[in-house]
C-alpha atoms as a PDB file:
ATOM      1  CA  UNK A   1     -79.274 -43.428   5.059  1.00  0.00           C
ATOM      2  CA  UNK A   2     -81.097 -40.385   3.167  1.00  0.00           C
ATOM      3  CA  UNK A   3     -79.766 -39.665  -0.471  1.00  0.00           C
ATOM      4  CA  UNK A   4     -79.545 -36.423  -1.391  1.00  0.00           C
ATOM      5  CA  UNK A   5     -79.946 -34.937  -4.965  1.00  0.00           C
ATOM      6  CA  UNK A   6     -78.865 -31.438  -6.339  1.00  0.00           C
ATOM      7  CA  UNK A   7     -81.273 -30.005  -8.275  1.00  0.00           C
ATOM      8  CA  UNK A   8     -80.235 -27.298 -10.350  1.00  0.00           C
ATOM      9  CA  UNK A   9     -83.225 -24.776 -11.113  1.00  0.00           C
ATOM     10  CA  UNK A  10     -82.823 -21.918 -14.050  1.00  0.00           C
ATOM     11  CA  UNK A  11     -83.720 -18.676 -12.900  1.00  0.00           C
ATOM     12  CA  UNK A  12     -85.040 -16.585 -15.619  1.00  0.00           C
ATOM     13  CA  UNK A  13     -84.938 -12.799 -15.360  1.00  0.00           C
ATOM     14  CA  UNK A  14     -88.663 -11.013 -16.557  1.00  0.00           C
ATOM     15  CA  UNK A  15     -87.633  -8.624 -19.137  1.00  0.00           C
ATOM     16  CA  UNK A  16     -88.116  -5.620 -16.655  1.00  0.00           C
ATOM     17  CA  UNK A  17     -85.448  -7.216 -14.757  1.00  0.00           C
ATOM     18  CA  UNK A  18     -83.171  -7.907 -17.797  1.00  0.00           C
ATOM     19  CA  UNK A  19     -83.984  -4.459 -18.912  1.00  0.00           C
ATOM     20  CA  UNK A  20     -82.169  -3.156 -15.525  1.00  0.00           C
ATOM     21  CA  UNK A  21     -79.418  -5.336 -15.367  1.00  0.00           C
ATOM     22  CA  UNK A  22     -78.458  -4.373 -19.215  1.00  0.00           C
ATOM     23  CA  UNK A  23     -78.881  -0.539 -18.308  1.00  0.00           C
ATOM     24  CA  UNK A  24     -76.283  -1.612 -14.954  1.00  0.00           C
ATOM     25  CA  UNK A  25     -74.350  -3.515 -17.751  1.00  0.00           C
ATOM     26  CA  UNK A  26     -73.904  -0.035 -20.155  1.00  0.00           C
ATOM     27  CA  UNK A  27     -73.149   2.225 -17.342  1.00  0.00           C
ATOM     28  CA  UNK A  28     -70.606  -0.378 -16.238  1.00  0.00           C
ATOM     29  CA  UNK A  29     -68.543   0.091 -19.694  1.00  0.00           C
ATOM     30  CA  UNK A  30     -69.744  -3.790 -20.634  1.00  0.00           C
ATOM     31  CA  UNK A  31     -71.162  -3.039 -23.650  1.00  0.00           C
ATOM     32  CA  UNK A  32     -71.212  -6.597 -24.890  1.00  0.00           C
ATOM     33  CA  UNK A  33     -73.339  -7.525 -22.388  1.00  0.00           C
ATOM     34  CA  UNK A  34     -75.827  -4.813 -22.381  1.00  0.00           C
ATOM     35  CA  UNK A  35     -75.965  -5.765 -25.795  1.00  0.00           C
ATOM     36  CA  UNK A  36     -76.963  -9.119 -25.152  1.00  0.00           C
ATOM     37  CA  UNK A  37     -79.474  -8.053 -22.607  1.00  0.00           C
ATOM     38  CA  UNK A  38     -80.990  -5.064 -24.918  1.00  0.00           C
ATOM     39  CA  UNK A  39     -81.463  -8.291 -27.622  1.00  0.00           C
ATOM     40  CA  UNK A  40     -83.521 -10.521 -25.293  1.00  0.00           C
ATOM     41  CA  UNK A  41     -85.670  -7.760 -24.239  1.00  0.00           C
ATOM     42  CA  UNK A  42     -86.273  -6.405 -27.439  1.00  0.00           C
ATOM     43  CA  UNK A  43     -87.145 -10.297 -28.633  1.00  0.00           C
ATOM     44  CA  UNK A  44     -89.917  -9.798 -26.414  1.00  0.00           C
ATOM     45  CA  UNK A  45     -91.182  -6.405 -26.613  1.00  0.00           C
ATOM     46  CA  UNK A  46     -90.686  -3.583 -29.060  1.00  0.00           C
ATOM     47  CA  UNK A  47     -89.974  -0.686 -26.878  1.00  0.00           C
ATOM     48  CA  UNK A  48     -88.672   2.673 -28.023  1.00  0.00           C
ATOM     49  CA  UNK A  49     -86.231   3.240 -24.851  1.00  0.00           C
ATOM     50  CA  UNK A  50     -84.562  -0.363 -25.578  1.00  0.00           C
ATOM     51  CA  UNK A  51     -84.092   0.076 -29.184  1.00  0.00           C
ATOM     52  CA  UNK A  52     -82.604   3.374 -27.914  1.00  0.00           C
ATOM     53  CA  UNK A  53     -80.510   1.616 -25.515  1.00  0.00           C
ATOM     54  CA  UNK A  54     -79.498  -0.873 -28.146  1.00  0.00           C
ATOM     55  CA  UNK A  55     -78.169   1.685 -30.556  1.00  0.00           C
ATOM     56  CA  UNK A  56     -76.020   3.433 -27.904  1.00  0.00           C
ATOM     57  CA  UNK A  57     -74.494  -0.167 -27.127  1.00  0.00           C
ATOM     58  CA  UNK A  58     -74.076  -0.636 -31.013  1.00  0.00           C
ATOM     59  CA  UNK A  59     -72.069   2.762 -30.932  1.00  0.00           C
ATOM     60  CA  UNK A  60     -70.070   2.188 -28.262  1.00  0.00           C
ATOM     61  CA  UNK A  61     -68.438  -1.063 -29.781  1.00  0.00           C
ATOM     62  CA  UNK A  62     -68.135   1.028 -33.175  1.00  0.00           C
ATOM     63  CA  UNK A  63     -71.065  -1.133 -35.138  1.00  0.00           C
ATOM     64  CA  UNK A  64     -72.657   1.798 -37.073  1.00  0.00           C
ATOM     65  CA  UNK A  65     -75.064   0.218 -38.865  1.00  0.00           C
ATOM     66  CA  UNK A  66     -76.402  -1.518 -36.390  1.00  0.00           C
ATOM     67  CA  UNK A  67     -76.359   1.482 -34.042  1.00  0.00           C
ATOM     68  CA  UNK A  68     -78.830   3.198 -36.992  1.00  0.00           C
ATOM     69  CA  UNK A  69     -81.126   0.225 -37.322  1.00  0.00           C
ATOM     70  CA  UNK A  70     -81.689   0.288 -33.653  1.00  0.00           C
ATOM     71  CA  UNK A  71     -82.210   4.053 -33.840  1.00  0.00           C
ATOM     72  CA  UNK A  72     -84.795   3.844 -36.753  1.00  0.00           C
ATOM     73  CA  UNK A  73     -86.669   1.377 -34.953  1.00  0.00           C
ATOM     74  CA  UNK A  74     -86.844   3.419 -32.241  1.00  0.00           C
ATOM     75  CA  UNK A  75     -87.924   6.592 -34.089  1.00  0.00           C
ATOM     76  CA  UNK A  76     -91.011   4.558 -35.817  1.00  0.00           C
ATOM     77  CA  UNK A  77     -92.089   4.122 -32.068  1.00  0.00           C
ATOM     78  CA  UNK A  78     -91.107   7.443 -30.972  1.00  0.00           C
ATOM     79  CA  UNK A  79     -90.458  10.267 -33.821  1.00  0.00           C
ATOM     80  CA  UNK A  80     -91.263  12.938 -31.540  1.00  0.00           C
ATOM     81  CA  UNK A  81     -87.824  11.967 -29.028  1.00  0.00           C
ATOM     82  CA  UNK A  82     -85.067  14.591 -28.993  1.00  0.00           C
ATOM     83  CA  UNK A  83     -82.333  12.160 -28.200  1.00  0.00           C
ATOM     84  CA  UNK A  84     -83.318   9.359 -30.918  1.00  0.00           C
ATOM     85  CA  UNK A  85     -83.329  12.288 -33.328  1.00  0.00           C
ATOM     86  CA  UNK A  86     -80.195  13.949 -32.601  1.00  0.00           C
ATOM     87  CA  UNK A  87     -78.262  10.790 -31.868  1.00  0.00           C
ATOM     88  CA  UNK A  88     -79.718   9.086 -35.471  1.00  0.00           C
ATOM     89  CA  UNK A  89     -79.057  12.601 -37.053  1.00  0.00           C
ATOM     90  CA  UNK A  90     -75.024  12.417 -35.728  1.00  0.00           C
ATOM     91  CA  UNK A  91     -74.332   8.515 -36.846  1.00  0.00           C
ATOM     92  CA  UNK A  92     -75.860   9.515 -40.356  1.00  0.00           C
ATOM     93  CA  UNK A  93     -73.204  12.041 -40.648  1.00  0.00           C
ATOM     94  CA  UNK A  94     -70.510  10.239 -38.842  1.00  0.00           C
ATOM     95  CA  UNK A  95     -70.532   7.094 -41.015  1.00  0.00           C
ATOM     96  CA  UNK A  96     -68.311   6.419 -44.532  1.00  0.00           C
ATOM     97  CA  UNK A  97     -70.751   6.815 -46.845  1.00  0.00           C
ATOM     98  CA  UNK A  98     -73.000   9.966 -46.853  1.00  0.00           C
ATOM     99  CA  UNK A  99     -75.233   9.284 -49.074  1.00  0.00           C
ATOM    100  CA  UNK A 100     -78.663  10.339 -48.342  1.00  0.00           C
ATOM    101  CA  UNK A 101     -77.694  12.836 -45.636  1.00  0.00           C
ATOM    102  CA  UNK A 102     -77.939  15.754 -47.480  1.00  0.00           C
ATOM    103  CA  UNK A 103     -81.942  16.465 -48.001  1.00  0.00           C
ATOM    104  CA  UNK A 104     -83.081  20.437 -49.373  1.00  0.00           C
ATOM    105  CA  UNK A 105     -84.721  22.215 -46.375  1.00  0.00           C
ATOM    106  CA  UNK A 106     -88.084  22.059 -47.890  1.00  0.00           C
ATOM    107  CA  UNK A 107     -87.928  18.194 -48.178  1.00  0.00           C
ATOM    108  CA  UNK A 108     -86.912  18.325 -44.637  1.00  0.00           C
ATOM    109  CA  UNK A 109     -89.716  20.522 -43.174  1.00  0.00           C
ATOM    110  CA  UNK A 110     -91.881  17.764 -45.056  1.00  0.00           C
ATOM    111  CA  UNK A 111     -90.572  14.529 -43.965  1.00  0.00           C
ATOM    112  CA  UNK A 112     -90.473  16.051 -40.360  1.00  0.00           C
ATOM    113  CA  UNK A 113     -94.418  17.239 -40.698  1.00  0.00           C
ATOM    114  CA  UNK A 114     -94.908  13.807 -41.976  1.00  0.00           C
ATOM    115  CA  UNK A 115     -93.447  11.958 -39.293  1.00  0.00           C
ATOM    116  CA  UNK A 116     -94.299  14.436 -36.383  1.00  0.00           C
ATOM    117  CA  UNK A 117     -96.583  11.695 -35.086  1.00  0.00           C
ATOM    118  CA  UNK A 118     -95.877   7.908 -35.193  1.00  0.00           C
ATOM    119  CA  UNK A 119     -97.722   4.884 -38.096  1.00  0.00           C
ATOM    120  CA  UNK A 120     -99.424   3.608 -34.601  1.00  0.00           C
ATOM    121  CA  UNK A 121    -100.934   7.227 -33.481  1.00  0.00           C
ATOM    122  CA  UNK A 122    -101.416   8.254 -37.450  1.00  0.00           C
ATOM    123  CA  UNK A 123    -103.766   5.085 -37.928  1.00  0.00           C
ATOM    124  CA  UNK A 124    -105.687   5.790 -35.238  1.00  0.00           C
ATOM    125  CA  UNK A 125    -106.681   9.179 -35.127  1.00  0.00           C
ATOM    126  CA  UNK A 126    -107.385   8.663 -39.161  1.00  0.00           C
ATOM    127  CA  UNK A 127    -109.857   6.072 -38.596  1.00  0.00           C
ATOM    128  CA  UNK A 128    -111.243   8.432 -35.553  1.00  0.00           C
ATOM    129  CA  UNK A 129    -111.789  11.455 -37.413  1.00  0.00           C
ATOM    130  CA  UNK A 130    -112.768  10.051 -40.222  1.00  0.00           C
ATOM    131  CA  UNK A 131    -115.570   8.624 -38.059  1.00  0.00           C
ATOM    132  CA  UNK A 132    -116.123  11.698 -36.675  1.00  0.00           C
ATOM    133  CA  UNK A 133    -116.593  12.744 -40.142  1.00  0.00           C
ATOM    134  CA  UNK A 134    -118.940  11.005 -40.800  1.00  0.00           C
ATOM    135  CA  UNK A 135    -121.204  11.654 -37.658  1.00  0.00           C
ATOM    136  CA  UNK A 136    -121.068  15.467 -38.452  1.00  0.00           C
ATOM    137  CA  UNK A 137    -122.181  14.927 -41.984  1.00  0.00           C
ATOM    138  CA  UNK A 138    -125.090  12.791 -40.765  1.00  0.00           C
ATOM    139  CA  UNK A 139    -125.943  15.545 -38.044  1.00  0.00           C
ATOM    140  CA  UNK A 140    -125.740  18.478 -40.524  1.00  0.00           C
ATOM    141  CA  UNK A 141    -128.032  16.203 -42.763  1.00  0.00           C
ATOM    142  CA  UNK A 142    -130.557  16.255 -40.010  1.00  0.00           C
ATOM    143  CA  UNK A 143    -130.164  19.492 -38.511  1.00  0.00           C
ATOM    144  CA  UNK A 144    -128.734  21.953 -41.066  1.00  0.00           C
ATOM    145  CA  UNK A 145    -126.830  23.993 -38.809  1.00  0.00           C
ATOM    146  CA  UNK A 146    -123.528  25.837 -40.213  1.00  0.00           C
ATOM    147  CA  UNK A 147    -121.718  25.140 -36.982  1.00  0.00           C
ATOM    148  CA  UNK A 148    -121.821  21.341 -38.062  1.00  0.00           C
ATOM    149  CA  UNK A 149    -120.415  21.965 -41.795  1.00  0.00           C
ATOM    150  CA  UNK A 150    -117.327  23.703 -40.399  1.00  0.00           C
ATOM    151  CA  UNK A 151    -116.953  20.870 -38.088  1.00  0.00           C
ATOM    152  CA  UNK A 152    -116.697  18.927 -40.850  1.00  0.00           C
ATOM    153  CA  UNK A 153    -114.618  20.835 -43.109  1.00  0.00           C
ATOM    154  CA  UNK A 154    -112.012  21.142 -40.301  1.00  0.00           C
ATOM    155  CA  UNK A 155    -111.827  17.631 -39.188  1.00  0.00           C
ATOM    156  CA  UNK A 156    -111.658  16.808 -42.798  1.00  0.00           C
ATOM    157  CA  UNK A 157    -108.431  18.612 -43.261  1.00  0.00           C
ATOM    158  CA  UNK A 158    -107.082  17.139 -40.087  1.00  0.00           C
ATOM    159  CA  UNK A 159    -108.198  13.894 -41.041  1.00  0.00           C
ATOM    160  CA  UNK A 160    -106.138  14.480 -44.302  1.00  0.00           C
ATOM    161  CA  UNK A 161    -103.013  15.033 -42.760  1.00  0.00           C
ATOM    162  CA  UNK A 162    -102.979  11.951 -40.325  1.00  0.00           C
ATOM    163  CA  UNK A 163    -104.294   9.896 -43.358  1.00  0.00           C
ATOM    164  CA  UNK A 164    -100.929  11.628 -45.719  1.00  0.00           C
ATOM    165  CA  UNK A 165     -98.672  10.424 -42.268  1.00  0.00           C
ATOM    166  CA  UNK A 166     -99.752   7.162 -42.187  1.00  0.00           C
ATOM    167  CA  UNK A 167     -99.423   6.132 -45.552  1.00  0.00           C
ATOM    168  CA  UNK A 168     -96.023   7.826 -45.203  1.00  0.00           C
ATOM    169  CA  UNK A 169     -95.157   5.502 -42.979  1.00  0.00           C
ATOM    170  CA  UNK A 170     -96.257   2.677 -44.830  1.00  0.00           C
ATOM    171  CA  UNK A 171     -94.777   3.400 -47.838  1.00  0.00           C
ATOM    172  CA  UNK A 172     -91.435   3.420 -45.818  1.00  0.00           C
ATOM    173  CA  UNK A 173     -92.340  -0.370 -44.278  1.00  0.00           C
ATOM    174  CA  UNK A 174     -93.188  -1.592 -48.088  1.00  0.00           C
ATOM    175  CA  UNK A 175     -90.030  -0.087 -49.357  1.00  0.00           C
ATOM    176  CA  UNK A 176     -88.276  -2.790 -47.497  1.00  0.00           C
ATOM    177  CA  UNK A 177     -85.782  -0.727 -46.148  1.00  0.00           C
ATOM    178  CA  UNK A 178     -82.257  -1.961 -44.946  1.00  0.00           C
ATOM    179  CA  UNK A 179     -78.969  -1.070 -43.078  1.00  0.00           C
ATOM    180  CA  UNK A 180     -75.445  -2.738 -43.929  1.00  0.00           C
ATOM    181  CA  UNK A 181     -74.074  -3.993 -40.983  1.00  0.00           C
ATOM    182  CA  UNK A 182     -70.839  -5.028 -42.147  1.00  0.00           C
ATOM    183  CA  UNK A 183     -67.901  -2.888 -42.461  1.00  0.00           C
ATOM    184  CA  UNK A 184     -68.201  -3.198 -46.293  1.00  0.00           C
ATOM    185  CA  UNK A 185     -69.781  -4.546 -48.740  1.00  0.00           C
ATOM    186  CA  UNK A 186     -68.593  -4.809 -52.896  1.00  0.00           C
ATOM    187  CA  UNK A 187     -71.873  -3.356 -54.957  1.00  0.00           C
ATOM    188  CA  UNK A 188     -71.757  -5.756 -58.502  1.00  0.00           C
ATOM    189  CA  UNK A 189     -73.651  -4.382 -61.761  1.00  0.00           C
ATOM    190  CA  UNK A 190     -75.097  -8.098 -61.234  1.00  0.00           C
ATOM    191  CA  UNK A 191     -76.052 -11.293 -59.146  1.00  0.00           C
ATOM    192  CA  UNK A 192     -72.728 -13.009 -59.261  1.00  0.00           C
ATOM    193  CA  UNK A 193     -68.634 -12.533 -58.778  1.00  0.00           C
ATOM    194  CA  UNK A 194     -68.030 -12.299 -62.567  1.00  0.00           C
ATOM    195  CA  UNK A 195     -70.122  -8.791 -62.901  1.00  0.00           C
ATOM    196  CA  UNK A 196     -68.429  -5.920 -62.338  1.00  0.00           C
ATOM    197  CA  UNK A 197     -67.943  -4.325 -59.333  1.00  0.00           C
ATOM    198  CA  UNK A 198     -69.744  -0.919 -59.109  1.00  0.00           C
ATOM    199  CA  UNK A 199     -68.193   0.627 -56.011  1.00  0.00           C
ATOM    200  CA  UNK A 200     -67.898   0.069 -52.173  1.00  0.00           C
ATOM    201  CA  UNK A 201     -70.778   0.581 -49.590  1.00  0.00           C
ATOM    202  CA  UNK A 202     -69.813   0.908 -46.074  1.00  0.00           C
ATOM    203  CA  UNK A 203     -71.694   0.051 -42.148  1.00  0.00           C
ATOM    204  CA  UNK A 204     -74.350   2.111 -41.640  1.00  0.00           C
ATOM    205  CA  UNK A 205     -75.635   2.893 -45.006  1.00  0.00           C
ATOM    206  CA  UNK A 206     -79.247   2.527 -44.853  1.00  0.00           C
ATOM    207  CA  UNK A 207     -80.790   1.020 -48.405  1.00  0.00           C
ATOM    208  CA  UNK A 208     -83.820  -0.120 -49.926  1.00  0.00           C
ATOM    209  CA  UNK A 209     -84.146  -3.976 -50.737  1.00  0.00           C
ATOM    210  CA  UNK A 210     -85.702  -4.484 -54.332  1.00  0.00           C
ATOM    211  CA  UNK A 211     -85.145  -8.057 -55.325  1.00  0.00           C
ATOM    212  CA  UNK A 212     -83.210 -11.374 -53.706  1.00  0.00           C
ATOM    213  CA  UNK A 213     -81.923 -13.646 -56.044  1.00  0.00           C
ATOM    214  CA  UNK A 214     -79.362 -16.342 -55.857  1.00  0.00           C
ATOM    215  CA  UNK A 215     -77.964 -15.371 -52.709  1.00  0.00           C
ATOM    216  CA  UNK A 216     -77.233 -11.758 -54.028  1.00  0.00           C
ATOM    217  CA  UNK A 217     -79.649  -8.443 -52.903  1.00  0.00           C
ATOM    218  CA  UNK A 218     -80.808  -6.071 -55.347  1.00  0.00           C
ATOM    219  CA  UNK A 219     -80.530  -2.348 -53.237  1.00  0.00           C
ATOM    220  CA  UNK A 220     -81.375   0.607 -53.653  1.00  0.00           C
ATOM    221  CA  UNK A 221     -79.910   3.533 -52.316  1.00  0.00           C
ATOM    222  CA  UNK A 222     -81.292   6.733 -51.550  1.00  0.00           C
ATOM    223  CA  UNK A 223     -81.712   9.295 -55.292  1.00  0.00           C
ATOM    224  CA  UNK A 224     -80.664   6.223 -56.887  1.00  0.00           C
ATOM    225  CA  UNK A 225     -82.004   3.482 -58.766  1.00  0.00           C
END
């Protein structure tokens, strides 16, 4: 007599694979579960088209803030994408609270100069041309020749704008910034239930984290203190 023993094997999906099935999921209408696909993947691997995905799914099921966070993250990979861009642009207007959304055109022109290229691409072509720099300086040392000075000048100035975008950038990641997530939030003039309460913040309002303590997070939001 031969026994015979079920073995039950767990077949795990390679994050390619998940990636599909979650797209198949979203153009389904099951949101949830692209959702829950998107989150594995992105567990993973930080990729600009999930995070993308993500913040559609978010959207769909009517979680704003979590739709923006997914959209940020996406735009510090990808700044240069239309579609993260206008759809980030939309759910900044289309949430409760507006505040930040409203920027003078000059300050626009600048933060979209400054974040033309992404922190990964800013970093590296700073330390590139500033080694370039400093190969043309050594070469006009030796040679003299105008040609080489210009070079320098030039790349310089280049140079100076990646080096401006990627401390842009950095500024932004030491800033601690945050999104609520919830559908609202009480703001108190202090750490605790007795303080007063200050006024309402809503999903999707992106903040600034300045302090934890006991439970209770200091934010700041944006032209505010």
């Amino acid at each position: 007599m031969i026994a015979s023993t079920l073995i039950l094997v767990s077949v795990t999906l390679s994050p390619a694979e998940r990636y599909i099935e979650s797209n198949q999921s979203y153009e389904a209408g099951d949101f949830l579960h692209a959702i829950e696909g998107y989150e594995e993947v992105v567990r993973l691997s930080r990729n600009a088209d999930v995070y993308y995905n993500l913040g559609n799914s978010y959207f769909q099921v009517r979680k704003l803030g979590e739709a923006v966070a997914n959209y940020r993250r996406a735009r510090h990979l990808r700044p240069r994408d239309g579609d993260v861009q206008h759809n980030l642009a939309f759910l900044r207007n289309y949430r409760v609270d507006r505040i930040g959304s409203v920027s003078s055109p000059i300050t626009q022109l600048l933060s979209n100069g400054f974040h033309y290229f992404s922190l990964y691409e800013a970093s590296i072509l700073t330390t590139f041309l500033f080694l370039l720099g400093s190969f043309l300086i050594f070469l006009f040392i030796l040679y003299r020749k105008r040609s080489l000075a210009y070079g320098f000048i030039v790349g310089g100035v280049v140079c100076t704008y990646f080096f401006i975008t990627w401390q842009v950038w950095m500024n932004e990641v030491r800033s601690v910034p945050a999104v609520v997530v919830v559908t609202e939030a009480a703001a108190l003039s202090g750490p605790g239930e007795d303080y007063k309460e200050v006024f309402i913040i809503h999903d999707g309002a992106e903040v600034k984290i300045k302090e934890e303590r006991g439970g209770y997070i200091l934010i700041q939001i944006p032209g505010g203190i």
